[in-house]
C-alpha atoms as a PDB file:
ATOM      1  CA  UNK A   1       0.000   0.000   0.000  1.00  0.00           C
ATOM      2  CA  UNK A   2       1.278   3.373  -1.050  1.00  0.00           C
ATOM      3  CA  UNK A   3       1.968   5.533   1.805  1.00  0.00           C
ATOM      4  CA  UNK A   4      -0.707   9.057   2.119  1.00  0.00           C
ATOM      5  CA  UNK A   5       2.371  11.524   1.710  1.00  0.00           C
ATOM      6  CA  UNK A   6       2.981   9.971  -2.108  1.00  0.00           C
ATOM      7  CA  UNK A   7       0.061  10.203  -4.864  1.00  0.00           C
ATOM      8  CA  UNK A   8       0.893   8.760  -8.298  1.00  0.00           C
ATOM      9  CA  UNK A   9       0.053  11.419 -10.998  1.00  0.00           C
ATOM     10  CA  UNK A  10      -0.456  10.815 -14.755  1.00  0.00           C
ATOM     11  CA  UNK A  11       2.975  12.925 -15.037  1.00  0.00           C
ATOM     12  CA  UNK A  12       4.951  11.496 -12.167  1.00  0.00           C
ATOM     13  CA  UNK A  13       4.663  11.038  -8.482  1.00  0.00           C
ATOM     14  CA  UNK A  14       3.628  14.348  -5.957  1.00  0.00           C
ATOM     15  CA  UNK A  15       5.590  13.940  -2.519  1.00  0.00           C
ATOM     16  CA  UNK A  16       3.847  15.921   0.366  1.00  0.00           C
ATOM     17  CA  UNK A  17       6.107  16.682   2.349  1.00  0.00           C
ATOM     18  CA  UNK A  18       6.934  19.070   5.805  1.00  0.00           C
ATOM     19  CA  UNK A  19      10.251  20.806   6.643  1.00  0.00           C
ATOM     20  CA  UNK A  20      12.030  21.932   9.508  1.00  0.00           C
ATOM     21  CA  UNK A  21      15.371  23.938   8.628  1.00  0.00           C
ATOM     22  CA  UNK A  22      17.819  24.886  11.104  1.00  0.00           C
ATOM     23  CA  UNK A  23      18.338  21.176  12.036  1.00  0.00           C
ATOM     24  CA  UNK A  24      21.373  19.379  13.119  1.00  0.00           C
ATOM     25  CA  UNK A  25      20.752  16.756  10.628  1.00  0.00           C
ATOM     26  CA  UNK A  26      19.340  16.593   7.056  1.00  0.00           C
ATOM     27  CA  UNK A  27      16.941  13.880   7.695  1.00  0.00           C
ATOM     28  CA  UNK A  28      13.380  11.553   7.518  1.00  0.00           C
ATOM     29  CA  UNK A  29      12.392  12.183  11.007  1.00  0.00           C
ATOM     30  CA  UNK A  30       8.455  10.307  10.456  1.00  0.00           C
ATOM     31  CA  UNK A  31       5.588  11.502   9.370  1.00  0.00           C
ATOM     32  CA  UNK A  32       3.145  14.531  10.399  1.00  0.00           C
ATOM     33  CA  UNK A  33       0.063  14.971   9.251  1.00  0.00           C
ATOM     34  CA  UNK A  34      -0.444  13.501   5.962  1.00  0.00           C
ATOM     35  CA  UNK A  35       3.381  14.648   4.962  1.00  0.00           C
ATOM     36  CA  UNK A  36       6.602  12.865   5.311  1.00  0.00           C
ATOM     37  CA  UNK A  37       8.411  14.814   8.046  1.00  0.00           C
ATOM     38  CA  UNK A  38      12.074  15.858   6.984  1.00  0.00           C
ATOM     39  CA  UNK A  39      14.275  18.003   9.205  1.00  0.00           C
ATOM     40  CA  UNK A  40      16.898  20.148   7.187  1.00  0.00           C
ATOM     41  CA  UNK A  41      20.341  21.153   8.328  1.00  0.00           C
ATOM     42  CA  UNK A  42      19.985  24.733   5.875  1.00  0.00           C
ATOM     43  CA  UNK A  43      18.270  27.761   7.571  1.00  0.00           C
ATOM     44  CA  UNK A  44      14.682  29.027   6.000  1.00  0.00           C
ATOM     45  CA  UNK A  45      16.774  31.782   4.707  1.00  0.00           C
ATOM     46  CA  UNK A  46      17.167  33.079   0.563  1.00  0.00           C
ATOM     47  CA  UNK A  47      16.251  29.288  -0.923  1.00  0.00           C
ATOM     48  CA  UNK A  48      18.574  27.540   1.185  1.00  0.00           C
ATOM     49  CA  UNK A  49      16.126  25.010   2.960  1.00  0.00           C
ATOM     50  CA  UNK A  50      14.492  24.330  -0.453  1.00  0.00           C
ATOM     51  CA  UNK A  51      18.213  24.015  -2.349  1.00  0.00           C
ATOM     52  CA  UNK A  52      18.745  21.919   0.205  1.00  0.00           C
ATOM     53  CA  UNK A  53      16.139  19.314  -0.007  1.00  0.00           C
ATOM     54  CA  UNK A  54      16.015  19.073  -3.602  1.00  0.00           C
ATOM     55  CA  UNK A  55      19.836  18.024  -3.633  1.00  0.00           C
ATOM     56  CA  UNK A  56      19.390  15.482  -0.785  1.00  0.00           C
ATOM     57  CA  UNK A  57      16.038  13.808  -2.022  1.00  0.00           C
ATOM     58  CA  UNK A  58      18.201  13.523  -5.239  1.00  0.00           C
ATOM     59  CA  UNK A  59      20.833  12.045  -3.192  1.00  0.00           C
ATOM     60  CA  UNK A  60      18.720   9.645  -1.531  1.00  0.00           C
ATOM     61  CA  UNK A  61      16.638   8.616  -4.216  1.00  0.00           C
ATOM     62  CA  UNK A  62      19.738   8.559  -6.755  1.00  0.00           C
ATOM     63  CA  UNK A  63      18.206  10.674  -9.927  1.00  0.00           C
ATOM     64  CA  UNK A  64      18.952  14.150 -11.255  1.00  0.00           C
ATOM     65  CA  UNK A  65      18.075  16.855  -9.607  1.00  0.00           C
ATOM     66  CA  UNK A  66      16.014  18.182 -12.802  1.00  0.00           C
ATOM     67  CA  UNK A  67      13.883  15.526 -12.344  1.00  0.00           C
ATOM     68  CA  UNK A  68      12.409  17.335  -9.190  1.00  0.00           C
ATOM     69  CA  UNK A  69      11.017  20.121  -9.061  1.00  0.00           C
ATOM     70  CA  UNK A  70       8.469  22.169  -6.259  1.00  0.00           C
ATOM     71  CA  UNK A  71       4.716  22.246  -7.327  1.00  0.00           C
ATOM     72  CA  UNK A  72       3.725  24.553  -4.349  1.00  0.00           C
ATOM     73  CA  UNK A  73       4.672  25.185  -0.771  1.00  0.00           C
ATOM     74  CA  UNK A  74       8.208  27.037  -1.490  1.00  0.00           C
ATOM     75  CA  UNK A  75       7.412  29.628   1.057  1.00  0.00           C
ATOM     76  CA  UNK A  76       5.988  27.350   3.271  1.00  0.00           C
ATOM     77  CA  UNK A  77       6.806  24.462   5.573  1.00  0.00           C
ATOM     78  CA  UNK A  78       4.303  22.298   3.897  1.00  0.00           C
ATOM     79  CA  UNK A  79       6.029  21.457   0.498  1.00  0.00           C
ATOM     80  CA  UNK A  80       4.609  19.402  -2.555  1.00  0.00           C
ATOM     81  CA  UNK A  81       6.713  18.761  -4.727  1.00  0.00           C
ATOM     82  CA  UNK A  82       6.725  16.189  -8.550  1.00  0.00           C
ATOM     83  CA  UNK A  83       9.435  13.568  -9.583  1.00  0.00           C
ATOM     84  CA  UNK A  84       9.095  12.020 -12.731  1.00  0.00           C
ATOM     85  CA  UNK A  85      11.367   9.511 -14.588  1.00  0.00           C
ATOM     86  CA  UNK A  86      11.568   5.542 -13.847  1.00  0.00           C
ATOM     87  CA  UNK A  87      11.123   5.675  -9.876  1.00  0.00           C
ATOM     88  CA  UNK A  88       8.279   3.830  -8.551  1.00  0.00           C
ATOM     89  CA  UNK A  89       6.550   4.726  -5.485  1.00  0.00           C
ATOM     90  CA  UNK A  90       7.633   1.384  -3.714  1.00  0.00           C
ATOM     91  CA  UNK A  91      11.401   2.693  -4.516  1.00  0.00           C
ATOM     92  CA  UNK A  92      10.820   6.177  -3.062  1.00  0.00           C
ATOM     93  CA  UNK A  93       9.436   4.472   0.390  1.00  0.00           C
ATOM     94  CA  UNK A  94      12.295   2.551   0.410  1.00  0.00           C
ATOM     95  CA  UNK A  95      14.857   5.256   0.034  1.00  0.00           C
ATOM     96  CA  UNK A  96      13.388   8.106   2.306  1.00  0.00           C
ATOM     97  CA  UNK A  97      11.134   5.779   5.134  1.00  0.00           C
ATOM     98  CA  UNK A  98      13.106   5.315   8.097  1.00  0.00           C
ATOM     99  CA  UNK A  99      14.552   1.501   8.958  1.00  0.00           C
END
């Protein structure tokens, strides 16, 4: 069963997801709400939390960072953002859901 923070789209997969900069880690920490919780070392200042979390998802979920990109929430805490390309949802689980 797909987890509620991913939806499949007909253009790719949306991940809801909710920040915390000014962490000591870059991290999964669980899940709040209906988002996957991630804490971010970066500081909500000039881009850096979001700069931030698009180059570690694409870290974690080994594919180019142009294949993410933020569908709302870039001012925000509450982020969704689109991946397209040959992931499957079952993959992204794997690589971001803590062990």
């Amino acid at each position: 069963m797909t987890p509620t923070w991913i939806k499949q789209t007909p253009t790719g997969i949306v991940l809801s997801i909710y920040c915390q900069p000014g962490a000591k880690l870059t991290k999964v920490v669980g899940l709040f709400d209906t988002c996957l919780k991630i804490s971010l070392q970066a500081p909500a200042v000039e881009n850096q939390a979001n700069e931030m979390l698009l180059a570690w998802l694409s870290k974690q979920l080994k594919i180019p960072q142009k294949q993410i990109q933020f569908i709302s929430g870039q001012n925000s805490r509450k982020k969704r953002i689109e991946i397209w390309g040959s992931i499957t949802p079952e993959q992204i689980t794997q690589a971001l859901m803590p062990k």
